[in-house]
Protein backbone atom coordinates (compact mmCIF):
# COMPACT_ATOMS: atom_id res chain seq x y z
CA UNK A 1 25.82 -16.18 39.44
CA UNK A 2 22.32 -14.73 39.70
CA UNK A 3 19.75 -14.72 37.44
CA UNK A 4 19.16 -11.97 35.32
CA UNK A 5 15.60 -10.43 34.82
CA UNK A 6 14.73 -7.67 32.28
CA UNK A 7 10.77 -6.87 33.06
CA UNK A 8 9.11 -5.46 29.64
CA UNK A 9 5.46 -3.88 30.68
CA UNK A 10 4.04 -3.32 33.73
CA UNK A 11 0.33 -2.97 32.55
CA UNK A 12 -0.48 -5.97 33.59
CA UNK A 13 -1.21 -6.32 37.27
CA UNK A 14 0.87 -10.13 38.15
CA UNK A 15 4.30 -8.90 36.57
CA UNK A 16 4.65 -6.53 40.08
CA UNK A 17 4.40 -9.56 41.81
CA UNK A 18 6.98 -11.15 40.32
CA UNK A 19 9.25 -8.06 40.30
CA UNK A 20 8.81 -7.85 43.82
CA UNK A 21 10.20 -11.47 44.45
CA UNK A 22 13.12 -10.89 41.86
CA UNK A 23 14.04 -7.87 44.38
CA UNK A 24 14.07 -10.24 47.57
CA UNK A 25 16.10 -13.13 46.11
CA UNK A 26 19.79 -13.48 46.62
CA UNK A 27 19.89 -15.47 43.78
CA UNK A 28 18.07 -12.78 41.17
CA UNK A 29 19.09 -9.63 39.77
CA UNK A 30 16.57 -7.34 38.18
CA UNK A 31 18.65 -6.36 34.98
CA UNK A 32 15.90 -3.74 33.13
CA UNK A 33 12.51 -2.72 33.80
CA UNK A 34 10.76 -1.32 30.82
CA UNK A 35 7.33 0.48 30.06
CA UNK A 36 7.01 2.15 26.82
CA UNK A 37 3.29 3.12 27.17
CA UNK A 38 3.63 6.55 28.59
CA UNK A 39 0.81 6.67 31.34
CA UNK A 40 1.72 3.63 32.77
CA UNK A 41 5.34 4.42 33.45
CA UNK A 42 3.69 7.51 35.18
CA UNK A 43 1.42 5.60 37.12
CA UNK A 44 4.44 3.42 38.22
CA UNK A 45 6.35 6.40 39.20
CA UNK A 46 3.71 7.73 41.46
CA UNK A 47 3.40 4.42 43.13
CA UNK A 48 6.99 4.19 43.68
CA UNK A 49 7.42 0.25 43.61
CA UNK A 50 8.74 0.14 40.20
CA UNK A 51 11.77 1.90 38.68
CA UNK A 52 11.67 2.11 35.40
CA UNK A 53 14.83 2.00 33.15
CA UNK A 54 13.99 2.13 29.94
CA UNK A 55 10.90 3.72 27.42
CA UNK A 56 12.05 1.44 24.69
CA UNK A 57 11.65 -2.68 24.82
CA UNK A 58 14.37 -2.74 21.52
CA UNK A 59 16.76 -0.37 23.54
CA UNK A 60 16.46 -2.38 26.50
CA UNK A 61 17.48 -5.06 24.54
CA UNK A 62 20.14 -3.39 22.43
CA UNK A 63 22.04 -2.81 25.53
CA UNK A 64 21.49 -4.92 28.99
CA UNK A 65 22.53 -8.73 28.74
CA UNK A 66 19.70 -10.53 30.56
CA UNK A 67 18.96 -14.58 31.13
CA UNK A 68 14.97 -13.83 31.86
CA UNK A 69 12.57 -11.41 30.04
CA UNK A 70 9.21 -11.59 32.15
CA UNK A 71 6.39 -9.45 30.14
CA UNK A 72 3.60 -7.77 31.81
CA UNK A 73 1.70 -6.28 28.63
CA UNK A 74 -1.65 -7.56 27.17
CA UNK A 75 0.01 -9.28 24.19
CA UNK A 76 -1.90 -10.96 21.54
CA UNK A 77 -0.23 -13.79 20.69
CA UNK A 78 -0.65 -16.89 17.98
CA UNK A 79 0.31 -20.00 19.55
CA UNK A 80 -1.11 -23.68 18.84
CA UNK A 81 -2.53 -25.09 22.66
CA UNK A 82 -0.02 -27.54 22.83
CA UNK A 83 2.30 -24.79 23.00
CA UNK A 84 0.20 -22.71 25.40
CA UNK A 85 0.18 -25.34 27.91
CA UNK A 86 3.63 -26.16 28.11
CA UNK A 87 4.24 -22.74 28.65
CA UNK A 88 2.32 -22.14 31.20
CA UNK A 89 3.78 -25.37 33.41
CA UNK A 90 7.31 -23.79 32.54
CA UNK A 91 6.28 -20.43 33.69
CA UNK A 92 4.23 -21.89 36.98
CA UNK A 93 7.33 -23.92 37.98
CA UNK A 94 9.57 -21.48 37.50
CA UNK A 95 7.42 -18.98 39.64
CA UNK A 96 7.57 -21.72 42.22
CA UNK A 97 10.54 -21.69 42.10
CA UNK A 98 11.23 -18.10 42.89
CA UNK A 99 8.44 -18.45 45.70
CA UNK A 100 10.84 -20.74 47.84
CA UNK A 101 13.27 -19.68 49.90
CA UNK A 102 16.88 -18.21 48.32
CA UNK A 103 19.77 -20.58 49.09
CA UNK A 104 22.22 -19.51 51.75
């Protein structure tokens, strides 16, 4: 079964990256993509690399099952450094991961 990926924001620049390689894999399914800031989902439009579901991050959720959410907004977010840095190992492994070669 593949993965599933929901993508919420595409403002910042590494998330199209990662969509990209979601695409390629055999064993990855993009599920959603969501931008709810208005110019940017224009912006992506033009460019034509990204189709965008969904306006609304709850909606998205509301209705497509998905294992992965990858977020490509400037977020602020509270988080002890501990925390921080295990997160960012999990989230450079698992791009890694996706970097490799698809199984056969």
């Amino acid at each position: 079964m593949a993965l599933r990926f929901a993508f919420a924001g595409f403002r910042h620049s590494h998330i199209q990256e990662l969509y990209k390689l979601v695409q390629e894999r055999s064993d990855t399914e993009l599920a959603a993509a969501c931008e709810e800031d208005a110019a940017t989902r224009a912006d992506r439009a033009k460019e034509g690399r990204i189709r965008i579901t969904h306006e609304s991050i709850a909606q998205m959720f509301d209705h497509v099952p998905c294992d992965v959410v990858a977020i490509g907004d400037y977020l602020a977010v509270e988080a002890d450094a501990e925390t921080v840095q295990r997160l960012n190992r999990d989230l450079r492994s698992e791009f890694a991961r996706l970097k490799t070669p698809a199984p056969k």
